[in-house]
C-alpha atoms as a PDB file:
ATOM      1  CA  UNK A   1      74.374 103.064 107.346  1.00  0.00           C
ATOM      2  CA  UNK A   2      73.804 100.613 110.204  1.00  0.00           C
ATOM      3  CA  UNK A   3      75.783 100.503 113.759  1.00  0.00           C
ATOM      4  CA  UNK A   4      77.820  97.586 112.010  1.00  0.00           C
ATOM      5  CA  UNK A   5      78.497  99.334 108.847  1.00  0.00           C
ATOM      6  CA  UNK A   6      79.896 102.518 110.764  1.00  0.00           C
ATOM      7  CA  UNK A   7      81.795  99.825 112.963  1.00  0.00           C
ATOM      8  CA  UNK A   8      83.116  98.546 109.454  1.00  0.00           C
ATOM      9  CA  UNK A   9      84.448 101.774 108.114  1.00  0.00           C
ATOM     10  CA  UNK A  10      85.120 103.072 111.358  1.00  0.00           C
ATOM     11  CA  UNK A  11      87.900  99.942 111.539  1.00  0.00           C
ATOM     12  CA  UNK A  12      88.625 100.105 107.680  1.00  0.00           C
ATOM     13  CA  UNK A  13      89.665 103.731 108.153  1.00  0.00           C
ATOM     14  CA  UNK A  14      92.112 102.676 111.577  1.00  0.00           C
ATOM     15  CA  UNK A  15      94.062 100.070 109.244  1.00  0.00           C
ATOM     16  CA  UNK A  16      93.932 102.386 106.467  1.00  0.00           C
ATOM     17  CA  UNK A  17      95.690 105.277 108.000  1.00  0.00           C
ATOM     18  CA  UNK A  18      98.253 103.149 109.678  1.00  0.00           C
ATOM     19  CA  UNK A  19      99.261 101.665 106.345  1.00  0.00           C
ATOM     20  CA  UNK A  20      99.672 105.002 104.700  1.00  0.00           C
ATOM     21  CA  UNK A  21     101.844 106.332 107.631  1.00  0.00           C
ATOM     22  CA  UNK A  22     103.986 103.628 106.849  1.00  0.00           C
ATOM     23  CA  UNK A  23     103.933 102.504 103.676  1.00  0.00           C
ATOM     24  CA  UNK A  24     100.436 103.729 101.237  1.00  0.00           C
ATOM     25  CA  UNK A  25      97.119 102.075  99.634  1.00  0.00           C
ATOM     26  CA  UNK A  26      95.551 102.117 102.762  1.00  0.00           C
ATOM     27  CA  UNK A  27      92.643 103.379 100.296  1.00  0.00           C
ATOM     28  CA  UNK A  28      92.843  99.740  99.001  1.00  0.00           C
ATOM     29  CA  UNK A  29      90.849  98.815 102.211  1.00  0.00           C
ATOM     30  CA  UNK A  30      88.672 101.862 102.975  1.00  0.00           C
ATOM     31  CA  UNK A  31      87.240 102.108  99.375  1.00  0.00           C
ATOM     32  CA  UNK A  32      85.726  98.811  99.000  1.00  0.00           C
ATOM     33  CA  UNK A  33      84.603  98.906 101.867  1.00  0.00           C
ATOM     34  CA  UNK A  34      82.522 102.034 101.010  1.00  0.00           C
ATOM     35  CA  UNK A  35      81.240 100.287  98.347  1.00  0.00           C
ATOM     36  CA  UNK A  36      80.122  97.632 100.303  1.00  0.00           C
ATOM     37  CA  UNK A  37      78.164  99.212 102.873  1.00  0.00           C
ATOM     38  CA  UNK A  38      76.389 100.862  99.619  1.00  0.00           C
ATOM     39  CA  UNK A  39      77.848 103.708  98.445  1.00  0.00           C
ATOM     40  CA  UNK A  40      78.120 104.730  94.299  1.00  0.00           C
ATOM     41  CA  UNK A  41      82.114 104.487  93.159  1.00  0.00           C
ATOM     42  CA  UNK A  42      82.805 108.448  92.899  1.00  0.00           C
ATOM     43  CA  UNK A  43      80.897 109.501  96.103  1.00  0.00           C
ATOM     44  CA  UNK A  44      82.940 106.220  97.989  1.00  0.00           C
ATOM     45  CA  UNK A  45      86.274 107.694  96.397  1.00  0.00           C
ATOM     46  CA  UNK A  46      85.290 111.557  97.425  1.00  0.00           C
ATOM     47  CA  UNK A  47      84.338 110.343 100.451  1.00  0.00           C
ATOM     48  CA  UNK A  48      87.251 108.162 101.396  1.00  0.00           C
ATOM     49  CA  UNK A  49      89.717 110.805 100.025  1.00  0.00           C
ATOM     50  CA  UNK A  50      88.572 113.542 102.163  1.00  0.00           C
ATOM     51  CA  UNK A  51      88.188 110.900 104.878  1.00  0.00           C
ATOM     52  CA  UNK A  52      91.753 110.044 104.732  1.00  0.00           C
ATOM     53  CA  UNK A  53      93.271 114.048 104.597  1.00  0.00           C
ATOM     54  CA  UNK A  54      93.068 113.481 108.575  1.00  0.00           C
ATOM     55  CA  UNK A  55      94.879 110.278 108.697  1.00  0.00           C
ATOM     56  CA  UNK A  56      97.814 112.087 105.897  1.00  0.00           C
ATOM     57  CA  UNK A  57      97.917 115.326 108.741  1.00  0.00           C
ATOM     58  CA  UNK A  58      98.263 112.907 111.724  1.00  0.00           C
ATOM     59  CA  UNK A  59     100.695 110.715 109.726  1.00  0.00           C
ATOM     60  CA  UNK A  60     102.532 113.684 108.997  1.00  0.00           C
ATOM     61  CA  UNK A  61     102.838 115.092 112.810  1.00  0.00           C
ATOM     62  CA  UNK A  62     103.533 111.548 113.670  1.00  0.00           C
ATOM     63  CA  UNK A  63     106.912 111.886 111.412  1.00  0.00           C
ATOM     64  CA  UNK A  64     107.691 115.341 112.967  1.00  0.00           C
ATOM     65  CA  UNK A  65     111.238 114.148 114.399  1.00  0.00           C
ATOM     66  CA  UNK A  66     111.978 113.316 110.628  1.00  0.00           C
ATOM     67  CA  UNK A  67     110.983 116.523 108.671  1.00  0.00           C
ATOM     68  CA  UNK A  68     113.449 118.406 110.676  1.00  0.00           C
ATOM     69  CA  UNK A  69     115.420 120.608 108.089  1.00  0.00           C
ATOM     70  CA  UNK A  70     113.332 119.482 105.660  1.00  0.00           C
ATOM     71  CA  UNK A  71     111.575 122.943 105.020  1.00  0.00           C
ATOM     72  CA  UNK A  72     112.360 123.782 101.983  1.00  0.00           C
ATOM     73  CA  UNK A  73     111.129 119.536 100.303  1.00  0.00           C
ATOM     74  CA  UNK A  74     107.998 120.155 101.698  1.00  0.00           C
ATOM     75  CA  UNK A  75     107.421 123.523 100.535  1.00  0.00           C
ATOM     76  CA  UNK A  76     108.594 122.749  96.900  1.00  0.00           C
ATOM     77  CA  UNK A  77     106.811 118.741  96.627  1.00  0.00           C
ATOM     78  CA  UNK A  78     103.769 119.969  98.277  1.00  0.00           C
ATOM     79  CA  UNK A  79     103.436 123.195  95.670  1.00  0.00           C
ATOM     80  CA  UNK A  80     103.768 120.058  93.393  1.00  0.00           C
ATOM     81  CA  UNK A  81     101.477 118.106  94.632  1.00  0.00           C
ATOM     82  CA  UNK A  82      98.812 120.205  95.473  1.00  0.00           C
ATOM     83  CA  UNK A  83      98.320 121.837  91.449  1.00  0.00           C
ATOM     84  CA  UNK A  84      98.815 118.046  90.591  1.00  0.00           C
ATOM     85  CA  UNK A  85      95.523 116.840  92.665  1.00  0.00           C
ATOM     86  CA  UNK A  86      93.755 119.777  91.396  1.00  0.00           C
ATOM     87  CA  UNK A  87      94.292 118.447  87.638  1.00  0.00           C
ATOM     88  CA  UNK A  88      93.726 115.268  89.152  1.00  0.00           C
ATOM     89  CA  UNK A  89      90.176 116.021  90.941  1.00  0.00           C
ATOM     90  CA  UNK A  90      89.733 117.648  87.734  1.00  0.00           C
ATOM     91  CA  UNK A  91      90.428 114.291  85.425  1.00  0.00           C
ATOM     92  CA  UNK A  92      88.015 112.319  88.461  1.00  0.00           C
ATOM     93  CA  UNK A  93      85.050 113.988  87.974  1.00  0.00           C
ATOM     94  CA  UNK A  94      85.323 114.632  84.143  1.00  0.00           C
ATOM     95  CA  UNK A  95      86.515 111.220  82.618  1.00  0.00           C
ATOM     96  CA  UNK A  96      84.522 108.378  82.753  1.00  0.00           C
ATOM     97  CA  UNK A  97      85.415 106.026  85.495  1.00  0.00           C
ATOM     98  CA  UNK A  98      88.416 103.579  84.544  1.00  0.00           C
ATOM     99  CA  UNK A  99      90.466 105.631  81.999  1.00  0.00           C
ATOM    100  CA  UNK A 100      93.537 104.752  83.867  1.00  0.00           C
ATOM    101  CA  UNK A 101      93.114 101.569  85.208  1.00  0.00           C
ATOM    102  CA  UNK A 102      95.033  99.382  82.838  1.00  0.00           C
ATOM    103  CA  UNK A 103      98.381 101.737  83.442  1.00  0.00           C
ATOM    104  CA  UNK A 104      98.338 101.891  87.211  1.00  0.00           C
ATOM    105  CA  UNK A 105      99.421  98.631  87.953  1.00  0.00           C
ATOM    106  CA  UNK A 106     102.623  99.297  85.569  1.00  0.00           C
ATOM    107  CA  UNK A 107     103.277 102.440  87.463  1.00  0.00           C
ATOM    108  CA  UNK A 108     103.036 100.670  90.585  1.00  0.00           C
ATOM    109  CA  UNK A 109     105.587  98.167  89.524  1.00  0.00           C
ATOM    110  CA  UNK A 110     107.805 100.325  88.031  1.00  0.00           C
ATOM    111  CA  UNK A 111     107.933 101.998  91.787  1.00  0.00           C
ATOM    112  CA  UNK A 112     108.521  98.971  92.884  1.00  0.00           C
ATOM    113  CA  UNK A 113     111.615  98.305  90.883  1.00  0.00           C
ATOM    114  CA  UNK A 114     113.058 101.697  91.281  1.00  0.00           C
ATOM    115  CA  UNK A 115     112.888 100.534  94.902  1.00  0.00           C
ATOM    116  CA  UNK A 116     114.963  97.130  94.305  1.00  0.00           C
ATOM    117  CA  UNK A 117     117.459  97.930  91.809  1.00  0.00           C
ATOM    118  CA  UNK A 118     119.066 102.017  92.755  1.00  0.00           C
ATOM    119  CA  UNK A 119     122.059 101.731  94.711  1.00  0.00           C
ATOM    120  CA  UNK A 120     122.297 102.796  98.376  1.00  0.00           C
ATOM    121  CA  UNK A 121     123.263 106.680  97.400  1.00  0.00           C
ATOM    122  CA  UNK A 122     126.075 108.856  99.896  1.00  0.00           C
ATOM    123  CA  UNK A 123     123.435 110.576 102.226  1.00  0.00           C
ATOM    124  CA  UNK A 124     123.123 114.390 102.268  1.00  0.00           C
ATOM    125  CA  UNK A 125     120.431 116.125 105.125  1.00  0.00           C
ATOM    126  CA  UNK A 126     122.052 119.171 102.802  1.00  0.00           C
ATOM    127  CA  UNK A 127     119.951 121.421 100.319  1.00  0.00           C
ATOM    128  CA  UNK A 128     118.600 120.682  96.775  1.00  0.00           C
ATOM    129  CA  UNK A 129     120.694 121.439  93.714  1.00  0.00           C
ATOM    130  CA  UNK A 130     118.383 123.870  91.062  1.00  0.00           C
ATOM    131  CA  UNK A 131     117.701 120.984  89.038  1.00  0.00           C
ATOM    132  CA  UNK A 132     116.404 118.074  91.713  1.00  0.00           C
ATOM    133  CA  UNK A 133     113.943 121.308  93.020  1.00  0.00           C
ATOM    134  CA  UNK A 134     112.336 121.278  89.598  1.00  0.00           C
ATOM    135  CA  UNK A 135     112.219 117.657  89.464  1.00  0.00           C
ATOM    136  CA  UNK A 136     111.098 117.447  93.084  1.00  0.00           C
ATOM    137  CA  UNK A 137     108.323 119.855  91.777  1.00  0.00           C
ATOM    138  CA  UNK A 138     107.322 117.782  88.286  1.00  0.00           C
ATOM    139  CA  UNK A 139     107.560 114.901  90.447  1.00  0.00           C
ATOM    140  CA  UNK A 140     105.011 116.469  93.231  1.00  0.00           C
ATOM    141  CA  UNK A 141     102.846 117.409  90.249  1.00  0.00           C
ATOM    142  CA  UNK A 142     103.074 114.275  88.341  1.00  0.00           C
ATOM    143  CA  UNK A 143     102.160 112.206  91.869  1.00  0.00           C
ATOM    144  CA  UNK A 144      99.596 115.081  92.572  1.00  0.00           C
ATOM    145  CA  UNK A 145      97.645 114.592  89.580  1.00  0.00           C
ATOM    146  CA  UNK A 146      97.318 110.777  89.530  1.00  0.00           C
ATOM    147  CA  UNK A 147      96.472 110.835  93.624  1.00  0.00           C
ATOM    148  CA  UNK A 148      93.679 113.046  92.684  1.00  0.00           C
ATOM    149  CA  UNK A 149      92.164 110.995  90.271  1.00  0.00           C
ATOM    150  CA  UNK A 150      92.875 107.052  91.037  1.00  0.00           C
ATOM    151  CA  UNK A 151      95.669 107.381  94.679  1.00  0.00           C
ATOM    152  CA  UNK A 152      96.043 103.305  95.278  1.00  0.00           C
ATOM    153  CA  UNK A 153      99.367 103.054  96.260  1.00  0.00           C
ATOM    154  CA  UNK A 154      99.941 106.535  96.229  1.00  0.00           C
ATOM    155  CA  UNK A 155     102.775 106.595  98.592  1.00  0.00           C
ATOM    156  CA  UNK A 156     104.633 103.393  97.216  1.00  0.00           C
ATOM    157  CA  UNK A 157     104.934 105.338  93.827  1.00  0.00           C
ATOM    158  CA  UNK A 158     105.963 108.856  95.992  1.00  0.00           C
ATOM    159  CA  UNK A 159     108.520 106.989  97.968  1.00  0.00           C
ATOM    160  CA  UNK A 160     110.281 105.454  94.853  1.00  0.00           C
ATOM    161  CA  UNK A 161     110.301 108.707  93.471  1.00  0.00           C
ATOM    162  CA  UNK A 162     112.152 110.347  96.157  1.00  0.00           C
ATOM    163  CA  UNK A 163     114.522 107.977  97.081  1.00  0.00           C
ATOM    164  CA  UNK A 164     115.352 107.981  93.506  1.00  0.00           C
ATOM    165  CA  UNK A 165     115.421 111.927  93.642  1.00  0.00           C
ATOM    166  CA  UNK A 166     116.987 112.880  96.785  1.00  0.00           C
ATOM    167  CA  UNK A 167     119.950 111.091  98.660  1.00  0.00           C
ATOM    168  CA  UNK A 168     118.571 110.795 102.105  1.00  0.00           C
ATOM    169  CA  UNK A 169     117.573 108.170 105.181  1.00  0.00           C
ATOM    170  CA  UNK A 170     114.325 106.143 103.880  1.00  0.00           C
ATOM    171  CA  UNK A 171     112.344 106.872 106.609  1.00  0.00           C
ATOM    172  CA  UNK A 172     113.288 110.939 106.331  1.00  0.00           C
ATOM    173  CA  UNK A 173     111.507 110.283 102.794  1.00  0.00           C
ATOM    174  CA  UNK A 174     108.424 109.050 104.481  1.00  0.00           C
ATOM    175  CA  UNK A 175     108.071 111.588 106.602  1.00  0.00           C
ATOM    176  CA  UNK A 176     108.631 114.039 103.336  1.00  0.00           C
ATOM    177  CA  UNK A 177     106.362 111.402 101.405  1.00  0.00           C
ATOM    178  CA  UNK A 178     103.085 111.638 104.329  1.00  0.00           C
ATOM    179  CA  UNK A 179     103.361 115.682 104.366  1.00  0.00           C
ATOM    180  CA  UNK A 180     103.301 115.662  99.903  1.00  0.00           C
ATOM    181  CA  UNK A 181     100.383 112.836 100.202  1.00  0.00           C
ATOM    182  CA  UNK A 182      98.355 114.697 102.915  1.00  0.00           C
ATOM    183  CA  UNK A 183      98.646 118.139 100.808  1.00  0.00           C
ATOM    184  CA  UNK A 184      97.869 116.131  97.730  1.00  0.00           C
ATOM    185  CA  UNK A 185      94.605 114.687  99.381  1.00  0.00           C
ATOM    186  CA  UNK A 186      93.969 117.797 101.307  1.00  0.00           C
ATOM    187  CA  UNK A 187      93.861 120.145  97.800  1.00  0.00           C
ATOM    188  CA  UNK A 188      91.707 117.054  95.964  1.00  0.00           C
ATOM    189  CA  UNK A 189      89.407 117.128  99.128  1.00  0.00           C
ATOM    190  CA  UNK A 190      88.600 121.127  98.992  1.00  0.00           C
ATOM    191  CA  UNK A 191      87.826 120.708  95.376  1.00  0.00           C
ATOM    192  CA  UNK A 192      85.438 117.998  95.912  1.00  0.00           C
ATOM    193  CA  UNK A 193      83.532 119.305  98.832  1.00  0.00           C
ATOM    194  CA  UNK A 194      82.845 122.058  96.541  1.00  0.00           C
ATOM    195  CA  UNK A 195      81.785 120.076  93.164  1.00  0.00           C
ATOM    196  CA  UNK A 196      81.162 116.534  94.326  1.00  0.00           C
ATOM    197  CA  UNK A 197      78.917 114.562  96.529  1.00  0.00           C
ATOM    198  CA  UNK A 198      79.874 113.667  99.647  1.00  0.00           C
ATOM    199  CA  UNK A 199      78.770 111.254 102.063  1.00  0.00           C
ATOM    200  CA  UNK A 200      79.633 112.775 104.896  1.00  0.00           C
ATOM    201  CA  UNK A 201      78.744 110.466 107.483  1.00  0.00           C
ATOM    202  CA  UNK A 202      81.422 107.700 105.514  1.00  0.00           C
ATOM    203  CA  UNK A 203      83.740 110.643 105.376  1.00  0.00           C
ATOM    204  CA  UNK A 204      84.178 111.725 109.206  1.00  0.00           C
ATOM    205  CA  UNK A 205      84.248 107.930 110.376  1.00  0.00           C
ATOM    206  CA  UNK A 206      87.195 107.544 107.978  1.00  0.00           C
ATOM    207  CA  UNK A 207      88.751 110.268 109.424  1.00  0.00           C
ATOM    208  CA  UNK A 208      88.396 109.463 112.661  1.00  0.00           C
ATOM    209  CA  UNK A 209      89.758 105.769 112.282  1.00  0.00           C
ATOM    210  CA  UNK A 210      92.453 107.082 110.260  1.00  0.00           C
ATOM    211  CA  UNK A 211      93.945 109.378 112.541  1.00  0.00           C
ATOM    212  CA  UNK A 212      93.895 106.683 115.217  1.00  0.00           C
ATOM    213  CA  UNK A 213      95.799 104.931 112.868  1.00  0.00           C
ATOM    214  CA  UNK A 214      98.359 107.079 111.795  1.00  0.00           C
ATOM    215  CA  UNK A 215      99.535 107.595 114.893  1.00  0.00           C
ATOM    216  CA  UNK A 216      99.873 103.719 115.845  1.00  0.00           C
ATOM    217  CA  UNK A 217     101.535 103.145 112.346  1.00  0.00           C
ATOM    218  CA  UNK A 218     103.795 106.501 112.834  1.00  0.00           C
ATOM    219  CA  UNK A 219     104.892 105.609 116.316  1.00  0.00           C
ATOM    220  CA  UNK A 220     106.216 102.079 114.835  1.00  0.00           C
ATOM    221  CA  UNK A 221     107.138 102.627 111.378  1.00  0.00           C
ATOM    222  CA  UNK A 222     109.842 105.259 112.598  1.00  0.00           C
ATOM    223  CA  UNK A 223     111.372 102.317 114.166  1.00  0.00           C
ATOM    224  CA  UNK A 224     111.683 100.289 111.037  1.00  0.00           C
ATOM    225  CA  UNK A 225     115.212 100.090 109.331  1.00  0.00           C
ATOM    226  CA  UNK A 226     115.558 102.008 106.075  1.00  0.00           C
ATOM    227  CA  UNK A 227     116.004  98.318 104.514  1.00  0.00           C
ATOM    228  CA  UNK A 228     113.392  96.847 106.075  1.00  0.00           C
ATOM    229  CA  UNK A 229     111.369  99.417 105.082  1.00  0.00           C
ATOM    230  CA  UNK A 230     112.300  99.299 101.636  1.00  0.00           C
ATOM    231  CA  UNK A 231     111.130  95.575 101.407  1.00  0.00           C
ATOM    232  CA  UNK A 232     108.059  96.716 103.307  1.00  0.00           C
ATOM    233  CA  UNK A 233     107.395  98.978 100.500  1.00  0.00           C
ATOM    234  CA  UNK A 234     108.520  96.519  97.382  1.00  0.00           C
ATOM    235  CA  UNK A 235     106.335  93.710  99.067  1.00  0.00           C
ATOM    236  CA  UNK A 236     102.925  96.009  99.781  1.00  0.00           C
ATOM    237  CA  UNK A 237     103.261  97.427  95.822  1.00  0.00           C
ATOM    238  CA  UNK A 238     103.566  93.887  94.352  1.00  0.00           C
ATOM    239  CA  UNK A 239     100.707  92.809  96.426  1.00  0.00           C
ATOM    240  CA  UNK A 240      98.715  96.027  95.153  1.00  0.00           C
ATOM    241  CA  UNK A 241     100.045  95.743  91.481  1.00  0.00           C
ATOM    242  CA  UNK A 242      98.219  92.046  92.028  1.00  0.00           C
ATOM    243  CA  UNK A 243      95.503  92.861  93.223  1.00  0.00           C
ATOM    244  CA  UNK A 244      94.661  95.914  90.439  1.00  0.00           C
ATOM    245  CA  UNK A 245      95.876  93.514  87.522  1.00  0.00           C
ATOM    246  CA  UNK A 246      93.087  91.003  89.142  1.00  0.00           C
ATOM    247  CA  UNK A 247      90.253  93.187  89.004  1.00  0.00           C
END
């Protein structure tokens, strides 16, 4: 990789993990652009995903102010999500490559509608009844395993989720949504530095860029309305539904 190509993925990594902070598929940019500077398909998507743990952590502290009281989501969603990526990292390096590919631009529609059409719900900061803490969990799994293995638009599909799931502000959700995605990522990244190839050099400029990021896209997402959020979110997976359908 030349000075530009680092410059490339250095800047691809920036807008990536200020799009995840706020909305997700910031791995939309970052991953073709690993392939472009010359890297195979599964060491780009290793790469990128361990690349992008950083940018989910500084996403996550950026949303601090919002995961107040929220102890107890995290703790359950992220159990969820992390045995999810580890079936998911499993599926990744097993399958061959495009198993999925005609489903996940349903799913990310379907997130997208989920968005539009559910009522505004009576908020509750309060805690989980039995039943949403299992779902929470199957729905941290079920997220969990497809982040592993594919993880465009990750967040939009999270986010639908849990504002289906859980009566609370939006961007409370988000902040829930970053710390699920980052533990996701973060289990799916362990098991690939251990089985996979990584470019490591791609990797750590990702990272780099991406936390940089997060914290530009945490410091002025928080400050976006829950509705204008929502749109945010409808009009990002419509535009990655698109853009997977395309290809």
């Amino acid at each position: 990789m030349n000075l530009l190509q680092a410059l490339v993925v250095l800047a691809a990594g920036f807008a990536a993990g200020g799009i995840n902070a706020i909305v997700g598929s910031g791995s939309l940019i970052t991953f073709p652009v690993l392939l472009a500077v010359g890297y195979a398909p599964v060491t780009a998507n290793v790469s990128n995903s361990i690349g992008l743990v950083f940018g989910n952590v500084s996403a996550a502290w950026g949303y601090r102010r919002e995961l107040e009281g929220q102890r107890e989501r995290m703790t359950i969603g992220g159990a969820g999500t992390a045995l999810g990526a580890i079936a998911g990292g499993i599926l990744l390096l097993t399958l061959p490559e495009g198993v999925f590919e005609a489903v996940v631009p349903l799913l990310i529609l379907l997130a997208c509608a989920l968005m539009v059409v559910r009522p505004k719900p009576k908020l509750s900061h309060g805690s989980l009844s039995h039943h949403r803490k299992i779902a929470l969990l199957a729905i941290g799994f079920g997220v969990g395993v497809y982040g592993g293995y594919f993880g465009a638009a990750q967040g939009v599909i999270l986010l639908a989720a849990l504002r289906f799931l859980i009566p609370d502000r939006l961007q409370r959700l988000n902040g829930l949504k970053n710390v699920m995605v980052g533990v996701a990522n973060g289990v799916a990244a362990i098991l690939f530095m251990i089985v996979a190839h990584v470019a490591w050099d791609a990797a750590a400029l990702v990272a780099v860029g991406s936390i940089a990021g997060a914290q530009i896209g945490a410091r002025y997402g928080r400050r976006i309305p829950d509705q204008a959020l929502r749109w945010t979110v409808v009009t990002v997976g419509v535009v990655v539904a698109i853009i997977l359908f395309v290809k």
